[in-house]
PDB file of N, CA and C in Angstrom:
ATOM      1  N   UNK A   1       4.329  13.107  57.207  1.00  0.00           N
ATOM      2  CA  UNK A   1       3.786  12.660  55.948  1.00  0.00           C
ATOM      3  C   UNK A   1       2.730  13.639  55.424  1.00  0.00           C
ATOM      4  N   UNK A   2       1.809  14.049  56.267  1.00  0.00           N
ATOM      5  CA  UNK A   2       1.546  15.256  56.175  1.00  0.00           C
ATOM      6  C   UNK A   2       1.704  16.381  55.101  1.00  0.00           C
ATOM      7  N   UNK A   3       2.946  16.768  55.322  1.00  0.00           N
ATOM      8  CA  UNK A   3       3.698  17.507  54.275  1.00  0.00           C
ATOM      9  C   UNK A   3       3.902  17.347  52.933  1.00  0.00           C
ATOM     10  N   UNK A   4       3.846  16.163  52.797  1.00  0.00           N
ATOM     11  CA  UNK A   4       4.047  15.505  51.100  1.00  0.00           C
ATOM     12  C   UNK A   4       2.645  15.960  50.597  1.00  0.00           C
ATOM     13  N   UNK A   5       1.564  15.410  51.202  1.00  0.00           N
ATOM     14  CA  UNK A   5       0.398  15.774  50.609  1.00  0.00           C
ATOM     15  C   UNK A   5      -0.331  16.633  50.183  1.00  0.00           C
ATOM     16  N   UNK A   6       0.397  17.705  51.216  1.00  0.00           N
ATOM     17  CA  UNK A   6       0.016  18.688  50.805  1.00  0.00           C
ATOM     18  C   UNK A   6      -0.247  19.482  49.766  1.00  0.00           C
ATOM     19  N   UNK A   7       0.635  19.778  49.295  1.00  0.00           N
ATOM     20  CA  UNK A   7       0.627  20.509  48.223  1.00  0.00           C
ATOM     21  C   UNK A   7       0.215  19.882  47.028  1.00  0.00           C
ATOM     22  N   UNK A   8      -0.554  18.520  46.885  1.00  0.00           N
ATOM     23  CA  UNK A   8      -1.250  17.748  46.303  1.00  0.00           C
ATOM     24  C   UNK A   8      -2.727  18.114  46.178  1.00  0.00           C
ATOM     25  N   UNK A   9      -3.339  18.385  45.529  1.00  0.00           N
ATOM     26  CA  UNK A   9      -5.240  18.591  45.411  1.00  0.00           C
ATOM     27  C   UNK A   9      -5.789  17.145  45.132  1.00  0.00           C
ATOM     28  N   UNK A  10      -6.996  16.692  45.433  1.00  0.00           N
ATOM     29  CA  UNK A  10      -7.529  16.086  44.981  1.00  0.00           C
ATOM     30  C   UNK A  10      -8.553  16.166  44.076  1.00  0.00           C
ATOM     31  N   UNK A  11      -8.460  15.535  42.868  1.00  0.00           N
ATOM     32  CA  UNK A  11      -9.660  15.154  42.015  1.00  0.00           C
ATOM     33  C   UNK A  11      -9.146  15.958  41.094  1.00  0.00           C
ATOM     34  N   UNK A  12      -7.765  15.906  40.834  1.00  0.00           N
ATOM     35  CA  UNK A  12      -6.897  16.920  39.389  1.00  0.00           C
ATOM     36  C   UNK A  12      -7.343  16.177  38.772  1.00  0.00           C
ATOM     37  N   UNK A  13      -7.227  15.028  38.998  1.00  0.00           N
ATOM     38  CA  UNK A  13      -7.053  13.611  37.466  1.00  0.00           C
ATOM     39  C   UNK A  13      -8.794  13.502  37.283  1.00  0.00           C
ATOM     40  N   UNK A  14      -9.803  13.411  38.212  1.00  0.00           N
ATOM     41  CA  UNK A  14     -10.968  12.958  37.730  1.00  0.00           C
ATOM     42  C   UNK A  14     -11.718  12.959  36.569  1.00  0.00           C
ATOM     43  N   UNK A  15     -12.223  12.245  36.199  1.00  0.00           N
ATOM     44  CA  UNK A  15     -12.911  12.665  35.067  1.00  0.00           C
ATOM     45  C   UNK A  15     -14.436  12.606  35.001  1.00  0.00           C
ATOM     46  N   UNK A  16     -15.363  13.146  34.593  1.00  0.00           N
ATOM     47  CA  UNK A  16     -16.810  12.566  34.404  1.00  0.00           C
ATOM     48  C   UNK A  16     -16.815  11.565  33.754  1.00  0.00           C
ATOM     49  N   UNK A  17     -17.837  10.854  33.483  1.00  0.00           N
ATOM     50  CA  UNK A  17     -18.363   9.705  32.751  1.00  0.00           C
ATOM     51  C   UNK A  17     -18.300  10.327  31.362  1.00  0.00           C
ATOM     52  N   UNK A  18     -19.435  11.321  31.224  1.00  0.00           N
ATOM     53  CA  UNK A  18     -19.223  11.768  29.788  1.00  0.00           C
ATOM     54  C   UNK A  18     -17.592  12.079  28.996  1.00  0.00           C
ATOM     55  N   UNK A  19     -16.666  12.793  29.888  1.00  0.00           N
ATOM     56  CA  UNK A  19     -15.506  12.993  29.603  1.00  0.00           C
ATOM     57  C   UNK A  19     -14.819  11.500  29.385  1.00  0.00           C
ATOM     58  N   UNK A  20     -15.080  10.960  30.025  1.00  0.00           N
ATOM     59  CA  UNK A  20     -14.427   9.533  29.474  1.00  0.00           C
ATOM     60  C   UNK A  20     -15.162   8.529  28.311  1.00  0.00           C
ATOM     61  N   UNK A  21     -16.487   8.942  28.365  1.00  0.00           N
ATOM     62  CA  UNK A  21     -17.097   8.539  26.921  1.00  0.00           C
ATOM     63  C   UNK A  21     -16.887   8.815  25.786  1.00  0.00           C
ATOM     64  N   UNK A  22     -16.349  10.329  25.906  1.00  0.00           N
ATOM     65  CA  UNK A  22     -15.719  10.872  24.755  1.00  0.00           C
ATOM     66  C   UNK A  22     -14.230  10.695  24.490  1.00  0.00           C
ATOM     67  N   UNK A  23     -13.802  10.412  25.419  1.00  0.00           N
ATOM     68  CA  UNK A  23     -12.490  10.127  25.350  1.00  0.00           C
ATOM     69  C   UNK A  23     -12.080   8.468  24.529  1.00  0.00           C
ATOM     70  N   UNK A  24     -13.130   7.762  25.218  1.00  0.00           N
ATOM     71  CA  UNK A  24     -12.936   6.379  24.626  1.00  0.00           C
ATOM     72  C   UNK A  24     -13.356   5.816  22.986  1.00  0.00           C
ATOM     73  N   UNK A  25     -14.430   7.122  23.157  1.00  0.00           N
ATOM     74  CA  UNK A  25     -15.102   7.161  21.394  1.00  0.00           C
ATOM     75  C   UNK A  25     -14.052   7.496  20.625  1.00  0.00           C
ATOM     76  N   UNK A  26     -13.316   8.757  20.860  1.00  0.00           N
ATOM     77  CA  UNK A  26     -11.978   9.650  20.129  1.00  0.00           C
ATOM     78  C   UNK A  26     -10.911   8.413  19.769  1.00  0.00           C
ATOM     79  N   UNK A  27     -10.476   7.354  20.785  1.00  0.00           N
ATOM     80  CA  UNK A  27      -9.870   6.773  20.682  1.00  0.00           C
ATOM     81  C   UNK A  27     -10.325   5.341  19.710  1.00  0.00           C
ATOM     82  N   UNK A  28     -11.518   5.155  19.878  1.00  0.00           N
ATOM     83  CA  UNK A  28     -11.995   4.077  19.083  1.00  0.00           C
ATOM     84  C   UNK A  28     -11.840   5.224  17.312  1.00  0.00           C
ATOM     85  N   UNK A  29     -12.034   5.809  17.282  1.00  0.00           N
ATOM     86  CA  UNK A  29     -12.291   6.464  15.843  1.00  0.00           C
ATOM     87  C   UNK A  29     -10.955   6.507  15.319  1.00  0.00           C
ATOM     88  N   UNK A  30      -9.965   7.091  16.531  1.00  0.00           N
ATOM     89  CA  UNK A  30      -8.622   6.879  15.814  1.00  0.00           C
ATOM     90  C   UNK A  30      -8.028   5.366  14.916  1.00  0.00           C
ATOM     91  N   UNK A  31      -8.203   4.675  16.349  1.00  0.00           N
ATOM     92  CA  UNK A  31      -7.779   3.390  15.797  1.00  0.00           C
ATOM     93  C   UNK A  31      -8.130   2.970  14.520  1.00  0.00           C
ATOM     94  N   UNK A  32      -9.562   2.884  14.443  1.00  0.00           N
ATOM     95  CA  UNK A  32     -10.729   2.840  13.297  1.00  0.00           C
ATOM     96  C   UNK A  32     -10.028   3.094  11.923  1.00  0.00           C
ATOM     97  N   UNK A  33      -9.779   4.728  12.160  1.00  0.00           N
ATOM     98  CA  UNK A  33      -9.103   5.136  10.955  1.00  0.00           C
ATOM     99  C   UNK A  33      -8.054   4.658  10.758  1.00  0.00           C
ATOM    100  N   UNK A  34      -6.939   4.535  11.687  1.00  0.00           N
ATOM    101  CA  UNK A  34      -5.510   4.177  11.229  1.00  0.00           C
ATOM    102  C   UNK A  34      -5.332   2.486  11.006  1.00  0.00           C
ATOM    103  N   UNK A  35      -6.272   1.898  11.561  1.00  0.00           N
ATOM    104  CA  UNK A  35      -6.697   0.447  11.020  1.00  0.00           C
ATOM    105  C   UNK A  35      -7.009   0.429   9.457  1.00  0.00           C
ATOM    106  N   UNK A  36      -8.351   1.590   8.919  1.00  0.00           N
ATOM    107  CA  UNK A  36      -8.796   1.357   7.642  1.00  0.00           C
ATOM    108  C   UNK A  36      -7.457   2.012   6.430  1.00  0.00           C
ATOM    109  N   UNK A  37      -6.591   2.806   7.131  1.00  0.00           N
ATOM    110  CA  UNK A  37      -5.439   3.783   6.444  1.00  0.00           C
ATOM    111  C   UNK A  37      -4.252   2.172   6.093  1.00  0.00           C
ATOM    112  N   UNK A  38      -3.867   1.562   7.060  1.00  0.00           N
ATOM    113  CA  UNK A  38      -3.217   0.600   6.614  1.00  0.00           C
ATOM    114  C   UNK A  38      -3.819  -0.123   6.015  1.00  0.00           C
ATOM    115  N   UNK A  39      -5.076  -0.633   5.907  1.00  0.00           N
ATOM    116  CA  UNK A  39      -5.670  -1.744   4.723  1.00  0.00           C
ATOM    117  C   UNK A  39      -5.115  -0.871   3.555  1.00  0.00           C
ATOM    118  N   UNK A  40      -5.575   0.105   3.058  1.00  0.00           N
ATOM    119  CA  UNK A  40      -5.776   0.910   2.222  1.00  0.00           C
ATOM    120  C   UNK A  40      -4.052   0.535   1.670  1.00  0.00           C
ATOM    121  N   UNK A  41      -3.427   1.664   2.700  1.00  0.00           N
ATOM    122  CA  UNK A  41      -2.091   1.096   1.864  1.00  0.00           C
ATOM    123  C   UNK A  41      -1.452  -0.282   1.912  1.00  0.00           C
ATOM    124  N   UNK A  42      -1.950  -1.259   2.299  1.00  0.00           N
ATOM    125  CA  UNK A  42      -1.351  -2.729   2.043  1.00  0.00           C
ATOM    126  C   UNK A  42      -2.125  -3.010   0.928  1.00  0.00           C
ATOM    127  N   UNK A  43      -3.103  -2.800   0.765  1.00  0.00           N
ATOM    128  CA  UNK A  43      -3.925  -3.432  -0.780  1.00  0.00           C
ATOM    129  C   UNK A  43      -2.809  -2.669  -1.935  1.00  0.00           C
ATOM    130  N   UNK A  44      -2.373  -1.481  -1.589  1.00  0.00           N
ATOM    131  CA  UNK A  44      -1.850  -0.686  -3.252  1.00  0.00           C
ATOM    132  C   UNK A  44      -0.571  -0.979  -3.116  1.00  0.00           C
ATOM    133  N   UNK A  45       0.067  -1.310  -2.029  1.00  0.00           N
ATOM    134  CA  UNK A  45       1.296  -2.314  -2.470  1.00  0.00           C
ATOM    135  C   UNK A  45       1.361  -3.381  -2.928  1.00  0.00           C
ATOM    136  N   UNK A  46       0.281  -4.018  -2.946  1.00  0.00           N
ATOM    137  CA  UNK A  46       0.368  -5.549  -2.962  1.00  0.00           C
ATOM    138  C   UNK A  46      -0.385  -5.298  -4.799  1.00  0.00           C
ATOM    139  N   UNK A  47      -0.957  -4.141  -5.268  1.00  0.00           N
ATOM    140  CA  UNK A  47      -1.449  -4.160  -6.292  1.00  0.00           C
ATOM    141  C   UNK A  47      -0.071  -3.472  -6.959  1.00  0.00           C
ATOM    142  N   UNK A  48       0.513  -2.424  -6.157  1.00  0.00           N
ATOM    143  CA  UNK A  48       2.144  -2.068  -7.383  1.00  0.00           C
ATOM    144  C   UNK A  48       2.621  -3.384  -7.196  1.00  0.00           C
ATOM    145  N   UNK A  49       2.767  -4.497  -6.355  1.00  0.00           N
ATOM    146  CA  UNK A  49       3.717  -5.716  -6.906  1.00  0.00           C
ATOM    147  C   UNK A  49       3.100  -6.183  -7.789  1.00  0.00           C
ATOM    148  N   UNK A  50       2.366  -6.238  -7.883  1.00  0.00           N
ATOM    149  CA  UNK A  50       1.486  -7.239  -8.850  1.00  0.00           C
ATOM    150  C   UNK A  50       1.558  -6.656 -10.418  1.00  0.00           C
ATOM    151  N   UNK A  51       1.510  -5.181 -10.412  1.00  0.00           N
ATOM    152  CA  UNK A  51       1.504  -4.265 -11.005  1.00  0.00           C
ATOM    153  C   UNK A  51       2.901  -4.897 -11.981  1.00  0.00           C
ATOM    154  N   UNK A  52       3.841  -4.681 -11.305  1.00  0.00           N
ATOM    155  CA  UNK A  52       5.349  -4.962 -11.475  1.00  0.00           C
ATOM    156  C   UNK A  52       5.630  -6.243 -11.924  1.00  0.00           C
ATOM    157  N   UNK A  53       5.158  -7.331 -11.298  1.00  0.00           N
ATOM    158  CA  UNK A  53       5.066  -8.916 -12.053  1.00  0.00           C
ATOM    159  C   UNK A  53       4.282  -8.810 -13.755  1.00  0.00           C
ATOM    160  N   UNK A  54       3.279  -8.319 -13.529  1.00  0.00           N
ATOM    161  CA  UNK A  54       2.727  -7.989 -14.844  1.00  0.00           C
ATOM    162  C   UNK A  54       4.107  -7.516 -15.864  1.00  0.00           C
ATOM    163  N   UNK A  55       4.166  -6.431 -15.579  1.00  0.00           N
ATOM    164  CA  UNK A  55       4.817  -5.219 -16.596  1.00  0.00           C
ATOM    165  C   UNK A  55       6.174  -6.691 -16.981  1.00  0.00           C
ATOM    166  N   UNK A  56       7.397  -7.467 -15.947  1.00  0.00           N
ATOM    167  CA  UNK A  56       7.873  -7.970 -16.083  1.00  0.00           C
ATOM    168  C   UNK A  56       7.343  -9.719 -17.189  1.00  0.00           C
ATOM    169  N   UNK A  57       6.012  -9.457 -16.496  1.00  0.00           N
ATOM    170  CA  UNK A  57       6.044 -10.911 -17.965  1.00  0.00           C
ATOM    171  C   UNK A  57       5.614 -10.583 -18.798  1.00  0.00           C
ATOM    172  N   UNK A  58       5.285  -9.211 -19.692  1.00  0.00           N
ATOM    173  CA  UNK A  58       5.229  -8.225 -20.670  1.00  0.00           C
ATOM    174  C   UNK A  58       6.529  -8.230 -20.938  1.00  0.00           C
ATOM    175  N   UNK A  59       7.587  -8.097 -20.572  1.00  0.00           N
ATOM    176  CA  UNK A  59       8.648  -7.619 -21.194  1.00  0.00           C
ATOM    177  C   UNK A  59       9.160  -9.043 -21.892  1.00  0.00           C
ATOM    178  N   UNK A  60       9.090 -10.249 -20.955  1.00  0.00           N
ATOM    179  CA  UNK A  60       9.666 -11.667 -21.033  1.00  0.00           C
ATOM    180  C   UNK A  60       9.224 -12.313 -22.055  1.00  0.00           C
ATOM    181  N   UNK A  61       7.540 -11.554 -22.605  1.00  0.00           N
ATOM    182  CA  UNK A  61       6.625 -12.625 -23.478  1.00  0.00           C
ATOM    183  C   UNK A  61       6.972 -11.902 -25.205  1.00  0.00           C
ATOM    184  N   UNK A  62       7.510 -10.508 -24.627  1.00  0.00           N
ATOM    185  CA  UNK A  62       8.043  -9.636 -26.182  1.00  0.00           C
ATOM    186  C   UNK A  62       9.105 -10.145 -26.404  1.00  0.00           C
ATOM    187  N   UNK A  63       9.934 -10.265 -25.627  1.00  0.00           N
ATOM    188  CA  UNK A  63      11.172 -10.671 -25.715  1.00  0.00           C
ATOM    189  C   UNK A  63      11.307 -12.513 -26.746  1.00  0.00           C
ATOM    190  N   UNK A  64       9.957 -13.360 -26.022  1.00  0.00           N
ATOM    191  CA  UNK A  64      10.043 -14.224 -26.878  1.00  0.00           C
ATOM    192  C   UNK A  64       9.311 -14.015 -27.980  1.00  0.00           C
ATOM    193  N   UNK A  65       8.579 -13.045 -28.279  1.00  0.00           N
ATOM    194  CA  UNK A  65       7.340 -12.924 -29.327  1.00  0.00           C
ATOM    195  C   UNK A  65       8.836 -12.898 -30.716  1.00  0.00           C
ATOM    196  N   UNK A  66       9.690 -11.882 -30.400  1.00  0.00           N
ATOM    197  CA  UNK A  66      10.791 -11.142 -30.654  1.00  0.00           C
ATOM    198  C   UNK A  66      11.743 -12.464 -31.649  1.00  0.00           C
ATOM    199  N   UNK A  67      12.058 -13.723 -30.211  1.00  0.00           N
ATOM    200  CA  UNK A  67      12.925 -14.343 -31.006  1.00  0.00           C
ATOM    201  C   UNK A  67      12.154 -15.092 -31.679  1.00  0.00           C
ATOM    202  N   UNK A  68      10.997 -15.917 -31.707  1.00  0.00           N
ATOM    203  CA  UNK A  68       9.960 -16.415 -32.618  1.00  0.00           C
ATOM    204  C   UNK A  68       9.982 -16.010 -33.522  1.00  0.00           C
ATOM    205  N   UNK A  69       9.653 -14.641 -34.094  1.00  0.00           N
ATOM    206  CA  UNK A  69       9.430 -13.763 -35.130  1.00  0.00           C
ATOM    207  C   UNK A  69      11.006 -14.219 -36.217  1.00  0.00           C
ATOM    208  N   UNK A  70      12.199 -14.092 -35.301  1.00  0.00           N
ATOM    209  CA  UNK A  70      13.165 -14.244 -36.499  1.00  0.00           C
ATOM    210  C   UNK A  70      13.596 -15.454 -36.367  1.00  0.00           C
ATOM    211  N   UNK A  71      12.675 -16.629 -35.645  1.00  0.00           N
ATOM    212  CA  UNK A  71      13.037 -18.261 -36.135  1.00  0.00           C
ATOM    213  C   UNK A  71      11.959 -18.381 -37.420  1.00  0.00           C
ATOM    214  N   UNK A  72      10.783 -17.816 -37.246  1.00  0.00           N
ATOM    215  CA  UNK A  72      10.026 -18.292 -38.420  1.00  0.00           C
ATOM    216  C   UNK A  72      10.504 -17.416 -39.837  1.00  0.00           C
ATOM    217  N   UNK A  73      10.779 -16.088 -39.228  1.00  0.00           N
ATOM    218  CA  UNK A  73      11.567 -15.429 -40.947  1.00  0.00           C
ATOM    219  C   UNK A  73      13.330 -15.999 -41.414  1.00  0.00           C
ATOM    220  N   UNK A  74      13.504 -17.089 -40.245  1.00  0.00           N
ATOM    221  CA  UNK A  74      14.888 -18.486 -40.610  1.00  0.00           C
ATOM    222  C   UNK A  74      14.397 -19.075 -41.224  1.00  0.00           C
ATOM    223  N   UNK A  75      12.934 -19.544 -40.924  1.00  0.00           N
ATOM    224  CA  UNK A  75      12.394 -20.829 -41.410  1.00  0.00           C
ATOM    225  C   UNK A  75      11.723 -20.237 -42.698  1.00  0.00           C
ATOM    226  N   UNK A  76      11.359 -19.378 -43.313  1.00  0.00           N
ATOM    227  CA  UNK A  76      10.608 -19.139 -44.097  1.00  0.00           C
ATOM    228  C   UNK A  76      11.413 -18.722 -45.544  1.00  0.00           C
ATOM    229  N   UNK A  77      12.638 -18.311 -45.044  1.00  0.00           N
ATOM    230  CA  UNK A  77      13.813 -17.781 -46.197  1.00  0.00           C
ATOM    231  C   UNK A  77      13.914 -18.658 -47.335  1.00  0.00           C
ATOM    232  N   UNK A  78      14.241 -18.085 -48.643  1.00  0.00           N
ATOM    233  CA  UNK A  78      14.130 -18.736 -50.139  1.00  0.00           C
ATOM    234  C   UNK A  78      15.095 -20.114 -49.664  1.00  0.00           C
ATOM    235  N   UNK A  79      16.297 -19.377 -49.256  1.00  0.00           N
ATOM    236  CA  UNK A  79      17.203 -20.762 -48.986  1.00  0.00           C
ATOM    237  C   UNK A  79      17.221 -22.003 -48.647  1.00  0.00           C
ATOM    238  N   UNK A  80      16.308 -21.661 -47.065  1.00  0.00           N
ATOM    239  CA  UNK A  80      16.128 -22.664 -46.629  1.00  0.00           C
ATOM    240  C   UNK A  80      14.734 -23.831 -47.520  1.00  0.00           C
ATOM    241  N   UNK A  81      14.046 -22.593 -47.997  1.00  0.00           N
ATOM    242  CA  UNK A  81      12.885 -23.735 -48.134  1.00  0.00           C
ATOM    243  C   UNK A  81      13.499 -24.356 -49.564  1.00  0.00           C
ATOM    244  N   UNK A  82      14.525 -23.942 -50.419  1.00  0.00           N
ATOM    245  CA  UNK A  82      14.751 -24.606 -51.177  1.00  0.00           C
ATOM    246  C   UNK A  82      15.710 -25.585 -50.824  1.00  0.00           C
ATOM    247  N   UNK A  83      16.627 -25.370 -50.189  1.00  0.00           N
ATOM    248  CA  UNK A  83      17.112 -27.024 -49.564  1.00  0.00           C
ATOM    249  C   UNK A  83      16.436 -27.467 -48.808  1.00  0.00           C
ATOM    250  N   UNK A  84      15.771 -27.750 -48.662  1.00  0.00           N
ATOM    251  CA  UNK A  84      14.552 -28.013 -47.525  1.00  0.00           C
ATOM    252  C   UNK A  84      13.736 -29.549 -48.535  1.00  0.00           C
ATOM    253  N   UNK A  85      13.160 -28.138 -49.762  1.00  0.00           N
ATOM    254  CA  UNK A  85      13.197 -28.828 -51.183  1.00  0.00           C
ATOM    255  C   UNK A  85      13.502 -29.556 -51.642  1.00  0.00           C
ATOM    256  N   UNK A  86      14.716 -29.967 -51.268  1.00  0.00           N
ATOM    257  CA  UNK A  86      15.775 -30.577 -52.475  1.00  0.00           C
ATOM    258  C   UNK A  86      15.680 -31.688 -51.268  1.00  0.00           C
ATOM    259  N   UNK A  87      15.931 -31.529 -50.243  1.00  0.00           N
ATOM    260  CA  UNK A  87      15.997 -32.993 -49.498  1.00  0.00           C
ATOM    261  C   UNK A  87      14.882 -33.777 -49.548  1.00  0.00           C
ATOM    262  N   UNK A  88      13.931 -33.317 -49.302  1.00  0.00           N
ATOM    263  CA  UNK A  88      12.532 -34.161 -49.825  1.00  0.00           C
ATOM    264  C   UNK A  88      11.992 -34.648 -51.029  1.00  0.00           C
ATOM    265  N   UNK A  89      13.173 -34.490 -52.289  1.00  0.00           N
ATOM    266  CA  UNK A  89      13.094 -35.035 -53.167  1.00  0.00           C
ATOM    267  C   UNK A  89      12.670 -34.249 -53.910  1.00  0.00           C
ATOM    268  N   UNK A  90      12.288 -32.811 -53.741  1.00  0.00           N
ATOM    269  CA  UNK A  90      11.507 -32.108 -54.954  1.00  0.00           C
ATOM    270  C   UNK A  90      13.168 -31.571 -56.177  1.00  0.00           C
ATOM    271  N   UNK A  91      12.523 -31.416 -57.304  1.00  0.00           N
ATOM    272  CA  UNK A  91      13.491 -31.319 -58.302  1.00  0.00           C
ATOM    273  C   UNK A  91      12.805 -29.663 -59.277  1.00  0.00           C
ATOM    274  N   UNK A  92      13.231 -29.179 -59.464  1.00  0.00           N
ATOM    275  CA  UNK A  92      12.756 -28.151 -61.080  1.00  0.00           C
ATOM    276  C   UNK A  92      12.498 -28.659 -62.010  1.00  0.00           C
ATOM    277  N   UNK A  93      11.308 -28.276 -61.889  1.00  0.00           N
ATOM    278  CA  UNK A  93      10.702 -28.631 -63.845  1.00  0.00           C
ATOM    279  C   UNK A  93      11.071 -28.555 -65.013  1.00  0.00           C
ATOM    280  N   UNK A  94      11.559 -29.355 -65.823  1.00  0.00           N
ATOM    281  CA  UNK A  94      12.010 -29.019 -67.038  1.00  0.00           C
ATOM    282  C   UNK A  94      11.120 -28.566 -68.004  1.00  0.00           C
ATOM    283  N   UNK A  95       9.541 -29.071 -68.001  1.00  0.00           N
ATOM    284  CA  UNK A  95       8.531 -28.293 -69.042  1.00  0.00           C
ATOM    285  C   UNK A  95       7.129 -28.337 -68.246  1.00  0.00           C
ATOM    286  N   UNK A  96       6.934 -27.087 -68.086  1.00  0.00           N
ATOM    287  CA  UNK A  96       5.730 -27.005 -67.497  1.00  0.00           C
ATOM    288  C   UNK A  96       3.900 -26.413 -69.104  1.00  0.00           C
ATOM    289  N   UNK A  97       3.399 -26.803 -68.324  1.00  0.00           N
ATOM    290  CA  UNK A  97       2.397 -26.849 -69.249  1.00  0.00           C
ATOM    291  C   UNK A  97       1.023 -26.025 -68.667  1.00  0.00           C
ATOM    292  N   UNK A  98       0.456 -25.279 -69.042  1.00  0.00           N
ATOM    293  CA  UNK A  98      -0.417 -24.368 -68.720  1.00  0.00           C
ATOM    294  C   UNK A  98      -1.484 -24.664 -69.420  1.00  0.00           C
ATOM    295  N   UNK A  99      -2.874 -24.909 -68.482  1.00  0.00           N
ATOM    296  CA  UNK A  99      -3.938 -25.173 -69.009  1.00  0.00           C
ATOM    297  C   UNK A  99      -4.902 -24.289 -69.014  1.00  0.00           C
ATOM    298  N   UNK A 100      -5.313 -24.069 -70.447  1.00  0.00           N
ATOM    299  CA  UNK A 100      -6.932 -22.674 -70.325  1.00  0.00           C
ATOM    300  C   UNK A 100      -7.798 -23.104 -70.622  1.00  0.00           C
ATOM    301  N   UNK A 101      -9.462 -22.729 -69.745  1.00  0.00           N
ATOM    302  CA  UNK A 101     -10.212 -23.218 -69.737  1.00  0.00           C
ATOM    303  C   UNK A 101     -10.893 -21.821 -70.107  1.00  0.00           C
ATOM    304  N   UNK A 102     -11.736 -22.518 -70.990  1.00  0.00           N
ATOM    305  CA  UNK A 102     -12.711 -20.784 -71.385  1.00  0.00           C
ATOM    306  C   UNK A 102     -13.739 -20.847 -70.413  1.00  0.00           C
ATOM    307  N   UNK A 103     -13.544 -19.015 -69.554  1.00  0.00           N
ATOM    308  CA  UNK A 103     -15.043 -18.673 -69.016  1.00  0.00           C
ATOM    309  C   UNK A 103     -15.629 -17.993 -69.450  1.00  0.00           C
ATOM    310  N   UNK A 104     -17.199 -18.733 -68.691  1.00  0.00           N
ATOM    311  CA  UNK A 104     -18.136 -18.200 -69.248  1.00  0.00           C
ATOM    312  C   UNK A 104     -18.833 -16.745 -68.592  1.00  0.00           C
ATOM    313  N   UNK A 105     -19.111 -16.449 -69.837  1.00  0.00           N
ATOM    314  CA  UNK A 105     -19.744 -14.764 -69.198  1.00  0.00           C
ATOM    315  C   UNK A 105     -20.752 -14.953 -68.853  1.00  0.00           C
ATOM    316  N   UNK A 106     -21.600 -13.663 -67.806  1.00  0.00           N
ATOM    317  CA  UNK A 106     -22.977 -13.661 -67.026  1.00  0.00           C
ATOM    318  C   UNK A 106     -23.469 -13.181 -68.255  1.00  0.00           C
TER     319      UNK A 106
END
């Protein structure tokens, strides 16, 4: 058994204290960072979705602004408001009469 060991040294692997202080700091800093690197990019995905819901109920709210616009220029047309007119009983004037009132100057 002897033989196996041989050619083995001891204290390859050792480390000092300081060497392992620094080693454990290096490793805390990594983490640190690649902890604060994923916040970072989970917040700006979660702000392009959001981003993207926006832009989509922008498109949904033009889209109705859109058909609104040509129900009220339906509703507003000579045609309609004159049958509109006519069902509510209004009729054309046969003599209209215009009244002047004299103003007075400053």
């Amino acid at each position: 058994m002897q033989w196996v060991t041989h050619g083995i040294k001891r204290g390859r692997f050792e480390m000092s204290r300081r060497t392992l202080a620094y080693f454990v700091v290096a490793v805390t800093l990594l983490v640190l960072v690649a902890t604060l690197y994923l916040m970072l990019v989970s917040q700006t995905a979660a702000r392009g979705r959001h981003i993207e819901q926006l832009r989509t109920e922008l498109a949904w709210l033009k889209k109705e602004n859109e058909q609104l616009e040509v129900e009220i220029a339906e509703a507003g047309s000579v045609s309609r408001l004159w049958g509109r007119a006519i069902e509510l009983g209004f009729v054309p004037a046969d003599q209209v009469e215009f009244l002047s009132f004299p103003v007075e100057g400053p």
